[in-house]
N, C-alpha and C. Protein backbone atom coordinates (compact mmCIF):
# COMPACT_ATOMS: atom_id res chain seq x y z
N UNK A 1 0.81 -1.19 0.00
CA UNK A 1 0.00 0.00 0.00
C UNK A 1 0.85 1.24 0.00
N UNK A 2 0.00 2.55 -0.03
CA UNK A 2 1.04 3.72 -0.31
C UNK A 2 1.20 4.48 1.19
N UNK A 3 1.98 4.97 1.10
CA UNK A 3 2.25 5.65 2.62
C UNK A 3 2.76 7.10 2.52
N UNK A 4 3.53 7.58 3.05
CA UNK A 4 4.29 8.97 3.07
C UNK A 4 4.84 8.89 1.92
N UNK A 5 6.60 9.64 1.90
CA UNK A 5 7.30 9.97 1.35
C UNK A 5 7.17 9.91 -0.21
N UNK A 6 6.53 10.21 -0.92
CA UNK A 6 6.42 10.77 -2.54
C UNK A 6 7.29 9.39 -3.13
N UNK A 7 8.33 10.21 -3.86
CA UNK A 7 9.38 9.12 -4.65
C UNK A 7 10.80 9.11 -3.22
N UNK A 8 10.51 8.03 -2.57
CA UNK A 8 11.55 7.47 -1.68
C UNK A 8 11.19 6.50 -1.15
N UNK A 9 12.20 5.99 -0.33
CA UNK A 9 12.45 4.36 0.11
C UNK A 9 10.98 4.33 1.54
N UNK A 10 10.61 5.65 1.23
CA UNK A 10 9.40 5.62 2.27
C UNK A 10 7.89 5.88 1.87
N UNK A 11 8.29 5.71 0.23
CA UNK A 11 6.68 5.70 -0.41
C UNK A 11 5.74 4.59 0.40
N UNK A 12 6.28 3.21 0.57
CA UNK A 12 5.03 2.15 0.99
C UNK A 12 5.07 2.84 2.49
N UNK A 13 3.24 2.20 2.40
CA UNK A 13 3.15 2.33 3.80
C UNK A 13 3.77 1.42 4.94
N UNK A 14 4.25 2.03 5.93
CA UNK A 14 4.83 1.31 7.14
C UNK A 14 6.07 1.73 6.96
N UNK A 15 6.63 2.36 6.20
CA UNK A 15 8.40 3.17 6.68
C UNK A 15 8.34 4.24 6.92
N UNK A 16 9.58 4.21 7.36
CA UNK A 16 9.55 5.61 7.81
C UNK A 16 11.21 5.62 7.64
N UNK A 17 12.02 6.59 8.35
CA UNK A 17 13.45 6.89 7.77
C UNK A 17 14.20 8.29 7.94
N UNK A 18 15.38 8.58 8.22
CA UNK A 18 16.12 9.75 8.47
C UNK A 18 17.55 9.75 7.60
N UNK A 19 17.78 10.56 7.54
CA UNK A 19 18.99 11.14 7.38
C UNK A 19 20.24 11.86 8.30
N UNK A 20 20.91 11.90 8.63
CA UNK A 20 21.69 12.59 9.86
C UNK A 20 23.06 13.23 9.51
N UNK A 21 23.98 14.29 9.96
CA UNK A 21 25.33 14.30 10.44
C UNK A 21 26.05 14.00 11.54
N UNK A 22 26.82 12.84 11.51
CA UNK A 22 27.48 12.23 12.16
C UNK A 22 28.72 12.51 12.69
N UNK A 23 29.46 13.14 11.53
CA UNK A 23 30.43 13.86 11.60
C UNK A 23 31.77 12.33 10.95
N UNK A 24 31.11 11.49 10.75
CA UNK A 24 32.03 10.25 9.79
C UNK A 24 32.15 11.30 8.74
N UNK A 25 31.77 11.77 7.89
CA UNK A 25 32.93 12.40 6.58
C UNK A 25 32.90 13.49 7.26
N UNK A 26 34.68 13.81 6.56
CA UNK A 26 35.90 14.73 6.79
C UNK A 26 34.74 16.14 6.36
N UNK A 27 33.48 15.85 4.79
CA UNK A 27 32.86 17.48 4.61
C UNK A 27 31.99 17.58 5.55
N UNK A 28 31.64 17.01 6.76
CA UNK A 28 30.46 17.46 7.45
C UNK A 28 29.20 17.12 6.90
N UNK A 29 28.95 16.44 5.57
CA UNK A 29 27.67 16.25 4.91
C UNK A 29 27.32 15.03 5.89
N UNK A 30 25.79 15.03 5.70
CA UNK A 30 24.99 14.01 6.31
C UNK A 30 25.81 12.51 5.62
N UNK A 31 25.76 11.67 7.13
CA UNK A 31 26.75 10.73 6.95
C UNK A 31 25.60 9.26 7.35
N UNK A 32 24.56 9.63 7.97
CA UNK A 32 24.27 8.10 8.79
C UNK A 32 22.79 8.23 8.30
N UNK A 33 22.08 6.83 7.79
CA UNK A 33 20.57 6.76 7.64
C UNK A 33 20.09 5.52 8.14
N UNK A 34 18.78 5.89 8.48
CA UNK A 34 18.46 4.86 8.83
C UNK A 34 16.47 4.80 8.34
N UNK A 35 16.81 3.40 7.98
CA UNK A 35 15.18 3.10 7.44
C UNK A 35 14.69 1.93 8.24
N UNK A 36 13.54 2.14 8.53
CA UNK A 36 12.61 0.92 9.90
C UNK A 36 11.37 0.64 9.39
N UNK A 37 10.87 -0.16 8.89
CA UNK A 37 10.05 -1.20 8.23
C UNK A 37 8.92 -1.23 9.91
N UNK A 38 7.75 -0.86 9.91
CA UNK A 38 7.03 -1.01 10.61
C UNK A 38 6.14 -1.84 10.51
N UNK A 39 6.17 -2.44 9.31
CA UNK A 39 4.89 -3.32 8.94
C UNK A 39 3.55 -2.71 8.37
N UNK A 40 2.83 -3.48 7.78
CA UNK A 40 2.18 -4.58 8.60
C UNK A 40 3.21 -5.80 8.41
N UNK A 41 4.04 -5.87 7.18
CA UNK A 41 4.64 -7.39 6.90
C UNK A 41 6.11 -6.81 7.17
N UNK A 42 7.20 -7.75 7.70
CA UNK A 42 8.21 -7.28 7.79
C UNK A 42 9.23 -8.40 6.71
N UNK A 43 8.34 -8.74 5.65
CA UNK A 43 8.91 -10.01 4.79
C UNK A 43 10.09 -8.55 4.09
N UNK A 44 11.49 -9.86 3.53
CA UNK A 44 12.42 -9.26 3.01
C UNK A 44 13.57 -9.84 2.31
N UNK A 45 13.92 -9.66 1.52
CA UNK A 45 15.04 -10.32 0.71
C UNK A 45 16.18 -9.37 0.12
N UNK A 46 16.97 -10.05 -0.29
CA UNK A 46 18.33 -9.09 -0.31
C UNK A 46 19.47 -10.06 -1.15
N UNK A 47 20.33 -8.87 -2.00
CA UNK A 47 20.90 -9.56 -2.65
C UNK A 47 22.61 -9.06 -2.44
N UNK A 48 23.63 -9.82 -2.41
CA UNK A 48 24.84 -9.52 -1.34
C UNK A 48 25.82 -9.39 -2.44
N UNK A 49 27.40 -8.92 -2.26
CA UNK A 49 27.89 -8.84 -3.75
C UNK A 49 28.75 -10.39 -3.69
N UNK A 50 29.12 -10.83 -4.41
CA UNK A 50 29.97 -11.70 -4.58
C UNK A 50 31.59 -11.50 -4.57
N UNK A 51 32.03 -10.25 -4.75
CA UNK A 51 33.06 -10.15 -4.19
C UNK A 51 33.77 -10.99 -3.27
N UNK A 52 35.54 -11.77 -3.44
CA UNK A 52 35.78 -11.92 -2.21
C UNK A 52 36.03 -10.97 -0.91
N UNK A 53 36.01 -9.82 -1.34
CA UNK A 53 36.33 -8.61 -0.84
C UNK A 53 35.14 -8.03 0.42
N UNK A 54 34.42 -9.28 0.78
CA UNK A 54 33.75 -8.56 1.84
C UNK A 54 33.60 -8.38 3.23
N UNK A 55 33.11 -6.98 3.34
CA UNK A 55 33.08 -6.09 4.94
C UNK A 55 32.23 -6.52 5.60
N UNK A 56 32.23 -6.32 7.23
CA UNK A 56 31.73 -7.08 7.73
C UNK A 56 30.03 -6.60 8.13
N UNK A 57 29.82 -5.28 7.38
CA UNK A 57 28.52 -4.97 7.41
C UNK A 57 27.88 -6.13 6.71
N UNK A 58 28.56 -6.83 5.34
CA UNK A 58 27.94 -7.76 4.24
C UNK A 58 27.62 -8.97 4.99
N UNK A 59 28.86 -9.20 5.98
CA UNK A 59 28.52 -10.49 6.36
C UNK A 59 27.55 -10.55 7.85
N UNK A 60 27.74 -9.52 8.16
CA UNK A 60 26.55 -9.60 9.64
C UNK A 60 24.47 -9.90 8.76
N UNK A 61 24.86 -8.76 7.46
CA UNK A 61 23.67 -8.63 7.06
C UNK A 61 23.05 -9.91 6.25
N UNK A 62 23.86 -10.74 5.46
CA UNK A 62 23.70 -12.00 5.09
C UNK A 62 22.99 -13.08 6.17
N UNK A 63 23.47 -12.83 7.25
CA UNK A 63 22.99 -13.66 8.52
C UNK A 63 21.47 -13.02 8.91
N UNK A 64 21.67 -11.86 8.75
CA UNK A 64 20.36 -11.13 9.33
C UNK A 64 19.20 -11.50 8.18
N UNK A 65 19.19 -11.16 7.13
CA UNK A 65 18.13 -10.91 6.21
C UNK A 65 17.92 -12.60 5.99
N UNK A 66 18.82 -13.88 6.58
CA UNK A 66 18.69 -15.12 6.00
C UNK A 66 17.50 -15.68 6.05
N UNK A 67 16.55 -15.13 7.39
CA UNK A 67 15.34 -15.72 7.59
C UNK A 67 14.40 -14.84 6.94
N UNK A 68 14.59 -13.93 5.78
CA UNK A 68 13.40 -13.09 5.22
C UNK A 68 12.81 -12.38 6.03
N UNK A 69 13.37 -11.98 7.51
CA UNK A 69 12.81 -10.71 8.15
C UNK A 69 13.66 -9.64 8.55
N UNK A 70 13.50 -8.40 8.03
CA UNK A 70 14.19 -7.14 8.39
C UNK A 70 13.32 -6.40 9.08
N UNK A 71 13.67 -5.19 10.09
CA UNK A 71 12.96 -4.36 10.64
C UNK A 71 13.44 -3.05 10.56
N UNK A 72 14.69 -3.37 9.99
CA UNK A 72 15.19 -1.44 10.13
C UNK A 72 16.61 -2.28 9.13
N UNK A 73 17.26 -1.00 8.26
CA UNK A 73 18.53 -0.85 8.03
C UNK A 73 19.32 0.60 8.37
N UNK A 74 19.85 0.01 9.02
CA UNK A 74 21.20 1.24 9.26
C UNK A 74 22.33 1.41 7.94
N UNK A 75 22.50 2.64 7.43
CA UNK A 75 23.90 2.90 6.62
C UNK A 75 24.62 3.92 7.00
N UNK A 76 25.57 4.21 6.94
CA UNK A 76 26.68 4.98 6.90
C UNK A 76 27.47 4.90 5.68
N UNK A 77 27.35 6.12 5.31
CA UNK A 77 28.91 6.73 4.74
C UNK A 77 30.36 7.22 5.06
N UNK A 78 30.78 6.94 4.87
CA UNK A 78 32.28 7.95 5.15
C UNK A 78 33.17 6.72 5.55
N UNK A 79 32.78 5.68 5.68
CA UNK A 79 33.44 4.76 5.73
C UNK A 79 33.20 2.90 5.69
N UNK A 80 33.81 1.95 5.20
CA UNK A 80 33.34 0.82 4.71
C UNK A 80 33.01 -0.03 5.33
N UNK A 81 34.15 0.20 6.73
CA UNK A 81 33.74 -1.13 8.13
C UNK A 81 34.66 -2.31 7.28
N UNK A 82 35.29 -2.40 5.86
CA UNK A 82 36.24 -3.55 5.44
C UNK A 82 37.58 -3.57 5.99
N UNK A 83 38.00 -4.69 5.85
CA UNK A 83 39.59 -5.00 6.49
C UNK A 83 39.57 -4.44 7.46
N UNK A 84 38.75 -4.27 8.89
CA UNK A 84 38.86 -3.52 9.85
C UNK A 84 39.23 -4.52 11.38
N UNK A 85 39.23 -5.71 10.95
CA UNK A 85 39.38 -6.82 12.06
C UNK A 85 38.50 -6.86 13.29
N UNK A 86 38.69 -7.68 13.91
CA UNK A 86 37.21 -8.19 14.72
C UNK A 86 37.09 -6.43 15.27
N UNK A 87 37.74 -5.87 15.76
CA UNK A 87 37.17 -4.44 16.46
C UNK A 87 35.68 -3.89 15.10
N UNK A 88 36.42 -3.93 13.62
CA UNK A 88 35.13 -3.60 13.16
C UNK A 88 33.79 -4.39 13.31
N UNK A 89 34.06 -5.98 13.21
CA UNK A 89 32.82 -6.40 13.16
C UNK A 89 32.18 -5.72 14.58
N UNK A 90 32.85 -5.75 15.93
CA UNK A 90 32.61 -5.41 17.07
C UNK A 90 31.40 -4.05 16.83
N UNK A 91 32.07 -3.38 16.01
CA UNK A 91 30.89 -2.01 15.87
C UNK A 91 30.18 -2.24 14.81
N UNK A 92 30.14 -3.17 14.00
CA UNK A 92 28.87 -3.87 12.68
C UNK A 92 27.83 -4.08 13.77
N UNK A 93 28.61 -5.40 15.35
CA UNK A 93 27.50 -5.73 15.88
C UNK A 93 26.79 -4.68 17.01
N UNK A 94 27.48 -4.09 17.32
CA UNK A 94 27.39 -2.79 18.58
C UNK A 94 25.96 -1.77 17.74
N UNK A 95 26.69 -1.54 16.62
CA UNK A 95 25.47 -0.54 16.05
C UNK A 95 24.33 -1.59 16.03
N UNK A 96 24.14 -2.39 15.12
CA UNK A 96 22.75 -3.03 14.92
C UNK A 96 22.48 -3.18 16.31
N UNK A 97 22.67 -3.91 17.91
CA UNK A 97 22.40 -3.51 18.81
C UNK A 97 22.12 -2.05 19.75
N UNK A 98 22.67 -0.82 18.99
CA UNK A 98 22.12 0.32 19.25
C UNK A 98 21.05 0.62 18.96
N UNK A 99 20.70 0.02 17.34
CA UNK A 99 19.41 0.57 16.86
C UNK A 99 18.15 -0.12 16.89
N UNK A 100 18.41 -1.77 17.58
CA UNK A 100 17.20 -2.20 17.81
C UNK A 100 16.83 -2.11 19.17
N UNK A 101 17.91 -1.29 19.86
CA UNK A 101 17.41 -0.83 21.55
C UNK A 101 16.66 0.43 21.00
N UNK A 102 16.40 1.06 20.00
CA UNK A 102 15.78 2.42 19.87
C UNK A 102 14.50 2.26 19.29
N UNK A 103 14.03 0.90 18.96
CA UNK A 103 13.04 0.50 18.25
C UNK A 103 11.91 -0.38 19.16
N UNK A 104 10.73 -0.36 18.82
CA UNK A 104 9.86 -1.50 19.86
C UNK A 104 9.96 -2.68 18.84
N UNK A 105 9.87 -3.98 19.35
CA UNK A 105 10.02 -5.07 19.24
C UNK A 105 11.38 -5.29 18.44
N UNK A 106 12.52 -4.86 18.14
CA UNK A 106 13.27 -5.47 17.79
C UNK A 106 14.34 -5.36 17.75
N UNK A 107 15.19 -6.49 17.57
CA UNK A 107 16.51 -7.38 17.73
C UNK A 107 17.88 -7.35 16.88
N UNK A 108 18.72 -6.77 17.35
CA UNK A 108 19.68 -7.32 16.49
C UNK A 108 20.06 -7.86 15.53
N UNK A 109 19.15 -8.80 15.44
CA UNK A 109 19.48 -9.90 14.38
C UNK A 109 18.26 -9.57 13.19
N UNK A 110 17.26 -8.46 13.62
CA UNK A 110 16.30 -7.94 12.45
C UNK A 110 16.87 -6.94 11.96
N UNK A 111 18.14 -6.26 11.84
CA UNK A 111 18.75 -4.70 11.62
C UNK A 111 19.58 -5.36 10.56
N UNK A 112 19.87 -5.52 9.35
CA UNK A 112 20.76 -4.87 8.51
C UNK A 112 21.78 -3.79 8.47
N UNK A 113 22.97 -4.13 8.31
CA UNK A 113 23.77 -2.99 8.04
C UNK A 113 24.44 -2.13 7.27
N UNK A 114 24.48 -1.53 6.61
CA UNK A 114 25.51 -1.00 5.33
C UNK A 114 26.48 0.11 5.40
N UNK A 115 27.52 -0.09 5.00
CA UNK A 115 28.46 0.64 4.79
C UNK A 115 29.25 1.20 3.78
N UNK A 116 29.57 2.15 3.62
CA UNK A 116 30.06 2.93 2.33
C UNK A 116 30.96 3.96 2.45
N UNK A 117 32.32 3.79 1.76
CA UNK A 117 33.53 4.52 2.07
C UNK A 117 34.71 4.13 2.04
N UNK A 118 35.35 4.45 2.39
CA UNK A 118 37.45 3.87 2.21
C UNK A 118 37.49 3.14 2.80
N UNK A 119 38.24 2.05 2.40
CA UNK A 119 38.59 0.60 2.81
C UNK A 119 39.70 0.78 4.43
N UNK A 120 39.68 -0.01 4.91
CA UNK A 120 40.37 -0.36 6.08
C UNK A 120 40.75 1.06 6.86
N UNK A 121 39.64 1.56 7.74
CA UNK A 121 40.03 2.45 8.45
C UNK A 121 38.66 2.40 9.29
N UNK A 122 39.30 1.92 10.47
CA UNK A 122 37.80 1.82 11.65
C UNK A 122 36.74 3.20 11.96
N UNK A 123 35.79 2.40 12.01
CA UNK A 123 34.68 3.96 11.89
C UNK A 123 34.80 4.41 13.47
N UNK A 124 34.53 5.68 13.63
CA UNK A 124 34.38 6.69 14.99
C UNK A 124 33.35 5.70 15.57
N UNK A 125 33.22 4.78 16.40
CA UNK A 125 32.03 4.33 16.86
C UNK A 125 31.27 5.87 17.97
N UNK A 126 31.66 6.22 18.50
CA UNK A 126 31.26 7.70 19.25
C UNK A 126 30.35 8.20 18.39
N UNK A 127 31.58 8.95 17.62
CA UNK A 127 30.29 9.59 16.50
C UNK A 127 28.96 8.62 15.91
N UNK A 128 29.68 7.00 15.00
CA UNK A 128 28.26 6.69 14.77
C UNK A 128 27.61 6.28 15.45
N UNK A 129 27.63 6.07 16.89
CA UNK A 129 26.11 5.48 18.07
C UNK A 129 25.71 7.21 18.31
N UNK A 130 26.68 8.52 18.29
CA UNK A 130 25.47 9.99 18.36
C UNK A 130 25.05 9.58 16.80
N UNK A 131 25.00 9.36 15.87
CA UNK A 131 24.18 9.39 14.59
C UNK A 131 22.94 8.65 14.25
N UNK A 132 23.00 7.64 15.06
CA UNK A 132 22.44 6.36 15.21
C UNK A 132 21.23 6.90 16.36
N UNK A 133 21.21 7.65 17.54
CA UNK A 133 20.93 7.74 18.48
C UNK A 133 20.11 9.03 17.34
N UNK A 134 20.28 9.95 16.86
CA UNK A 134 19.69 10.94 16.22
C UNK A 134 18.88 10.41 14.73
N UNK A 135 19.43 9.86 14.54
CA UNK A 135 18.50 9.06 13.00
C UNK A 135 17.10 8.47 13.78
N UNK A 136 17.32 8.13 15.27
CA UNK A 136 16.64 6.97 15.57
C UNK A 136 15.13 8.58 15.93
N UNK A 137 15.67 9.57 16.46
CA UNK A 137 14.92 10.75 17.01
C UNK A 137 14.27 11.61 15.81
N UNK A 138 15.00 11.11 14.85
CA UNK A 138 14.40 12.12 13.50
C UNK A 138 13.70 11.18 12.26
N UNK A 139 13.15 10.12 12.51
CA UNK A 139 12.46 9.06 11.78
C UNK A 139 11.16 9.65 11.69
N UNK A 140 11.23 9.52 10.26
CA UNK A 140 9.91 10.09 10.03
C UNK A 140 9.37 9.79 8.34
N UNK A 141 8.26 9.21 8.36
CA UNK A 141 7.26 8.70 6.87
C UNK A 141 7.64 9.74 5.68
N UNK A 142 8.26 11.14 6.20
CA UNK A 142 8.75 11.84 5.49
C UNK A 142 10.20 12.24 5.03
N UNK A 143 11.20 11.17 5.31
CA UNK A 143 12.40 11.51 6.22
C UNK A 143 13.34 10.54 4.79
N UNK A 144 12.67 9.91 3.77
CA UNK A 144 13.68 9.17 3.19
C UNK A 144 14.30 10.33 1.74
N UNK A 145 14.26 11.66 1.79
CA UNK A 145 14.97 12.00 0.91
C UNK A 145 16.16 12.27 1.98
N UNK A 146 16.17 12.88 2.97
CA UNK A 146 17.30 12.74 3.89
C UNK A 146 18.38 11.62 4.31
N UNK A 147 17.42 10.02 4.00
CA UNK A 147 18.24 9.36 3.83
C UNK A 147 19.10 8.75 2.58
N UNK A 148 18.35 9.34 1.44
CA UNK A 148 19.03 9.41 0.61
C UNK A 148 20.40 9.67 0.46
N UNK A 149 20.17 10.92 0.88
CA UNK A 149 21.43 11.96 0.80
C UNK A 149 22.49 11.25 1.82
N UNK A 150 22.27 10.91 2.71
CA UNK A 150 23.53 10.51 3.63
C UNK A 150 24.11 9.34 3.02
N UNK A 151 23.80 8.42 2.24
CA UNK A 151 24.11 7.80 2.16
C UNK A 151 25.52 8.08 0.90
N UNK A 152 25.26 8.88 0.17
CA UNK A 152 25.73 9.26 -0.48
C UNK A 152 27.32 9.54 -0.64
N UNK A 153 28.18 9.22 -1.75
CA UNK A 153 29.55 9.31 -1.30
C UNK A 153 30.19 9.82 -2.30
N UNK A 154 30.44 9.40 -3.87
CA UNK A 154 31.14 10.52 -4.45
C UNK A 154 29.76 10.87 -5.79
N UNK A 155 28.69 10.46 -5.13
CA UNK A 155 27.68 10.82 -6.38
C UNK A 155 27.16 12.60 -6.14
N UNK A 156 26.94 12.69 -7.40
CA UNK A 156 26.60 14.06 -7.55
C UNK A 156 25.00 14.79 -7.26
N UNK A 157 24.25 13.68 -6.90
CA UNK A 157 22.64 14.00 -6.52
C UNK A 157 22.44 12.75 -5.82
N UNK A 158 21.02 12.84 -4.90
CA UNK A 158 20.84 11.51 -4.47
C UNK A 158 20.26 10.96 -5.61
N UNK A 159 19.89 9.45 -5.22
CA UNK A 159 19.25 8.94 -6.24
C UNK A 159 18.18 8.18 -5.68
N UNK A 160 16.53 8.13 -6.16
CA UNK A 160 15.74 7.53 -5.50
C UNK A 160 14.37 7.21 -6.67
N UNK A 161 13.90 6.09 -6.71
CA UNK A 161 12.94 5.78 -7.27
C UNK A 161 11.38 5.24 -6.17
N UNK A 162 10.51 5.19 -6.94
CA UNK A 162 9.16 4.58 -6.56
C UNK A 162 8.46 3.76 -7.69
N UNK A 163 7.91 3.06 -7.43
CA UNK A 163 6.82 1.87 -8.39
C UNK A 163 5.78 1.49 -7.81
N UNK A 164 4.81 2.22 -8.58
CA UNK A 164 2.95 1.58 -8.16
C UNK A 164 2.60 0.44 -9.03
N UNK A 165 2.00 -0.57 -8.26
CA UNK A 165 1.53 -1.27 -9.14
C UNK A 165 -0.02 -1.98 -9.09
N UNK A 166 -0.70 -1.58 -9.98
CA UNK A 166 -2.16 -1.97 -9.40
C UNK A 166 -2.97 -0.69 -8.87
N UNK A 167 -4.08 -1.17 -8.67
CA UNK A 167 -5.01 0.35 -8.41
C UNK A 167 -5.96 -0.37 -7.16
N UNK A 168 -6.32 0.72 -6.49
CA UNK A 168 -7.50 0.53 -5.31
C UNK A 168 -6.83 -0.34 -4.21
N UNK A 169 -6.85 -1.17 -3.40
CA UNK A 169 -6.66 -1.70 -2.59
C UNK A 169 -5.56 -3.06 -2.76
N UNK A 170 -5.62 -3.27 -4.29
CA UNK A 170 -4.71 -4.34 -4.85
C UNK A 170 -3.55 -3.72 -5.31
N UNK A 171 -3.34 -2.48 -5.01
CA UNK A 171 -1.76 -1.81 -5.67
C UNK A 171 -1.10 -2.26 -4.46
N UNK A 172 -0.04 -1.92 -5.24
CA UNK A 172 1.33 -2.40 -4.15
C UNK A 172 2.29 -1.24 -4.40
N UNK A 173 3.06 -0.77 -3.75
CA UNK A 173 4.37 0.27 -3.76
C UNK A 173 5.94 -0.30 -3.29
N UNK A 174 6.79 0.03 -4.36
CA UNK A 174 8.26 -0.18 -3.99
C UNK A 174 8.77 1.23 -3.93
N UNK A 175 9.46 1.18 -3.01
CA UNK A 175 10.32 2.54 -3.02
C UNK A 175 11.87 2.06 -2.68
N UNK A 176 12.73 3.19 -3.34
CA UNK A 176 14.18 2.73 -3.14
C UNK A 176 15.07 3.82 -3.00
């Protein structure tokens, strides 16, 4: 069904979503987003890169999304969380435990994570649990062009689509 946000990842109904500054990139641009799936269905699938090259946001989130339920994704920019050794996975798992303490009903293991940015250099955990802690305060049905934008790293606009499909009570909405 349709919900808030126009053309964004918060067109269907039941999301909602923020944008934040974190202070992870060196320009001060909005660095941390976060999107939370309220339901009614929290069904979900996901597709991972094949790279051998992967960070440990890829591999926490592979585990998470395995049973087809998500409730929120966290991203950050400004940095990748790769080659960062167990201290990074430590804050892959620390955040997704920040943000399902900020949420009702859920867990760790329903949070997705993503990361985006220069390879092997551990993220500010400080800064991203204040980003995390403020994404979680500024969520809102209206809030996914903001997360657009944070996510953002050497692109020149955000980028965001929507898809209706069907009319009256049998449409359905994707947003991205």
């Amino acid at each position: 069904g349709r919900g808030g946000g126009a053309v964004s990842v918060t067109a269907p109904k039941g999301f909602r979503a923020a944008g934040v500054t974190a202070g992870l990139k060196a320009s001060g641009r909005p660095d941390v987003a976060l999107v939370v799936n309220d339901g009614p269905s929290n069904a979900a699938a996901a597709v991972y890169t094949s790279n051998r090259c992967r960070a440990h946001p890829v591999l926490w989130s592979e585990q998470v999304s395995a049973d087809g339920v998500v409730r929120a994704v966290l991203l950050n920019s400004g940095g990748a969380n790769c080659y960062t050794g167990p201290h990074g996975f430590q804050t892959t798992h620390a955040s997704a435990e920040r943000t399902a303490a900020g949420l009702v009903d859920c867990g760790a293991g329903d949070v997705v994570i993503c990361s985006t940015g220069l390879i092997g250099e551990q993220l500010d955990r400080d800064r991203l649990f204040a980003g995390i802690d403020a994404a979680l305060g500024a969520l809102s049905p209206d809030g996914g062009q903001d997360a657009a934008v944070a996510i953002m790293t050497t692109d020149t606009r955000d980028k965001q689509v929507t898809l209706t499909v069907g009319e009256g009570d049998g449409a359905w909405t994707i947003g991205g």
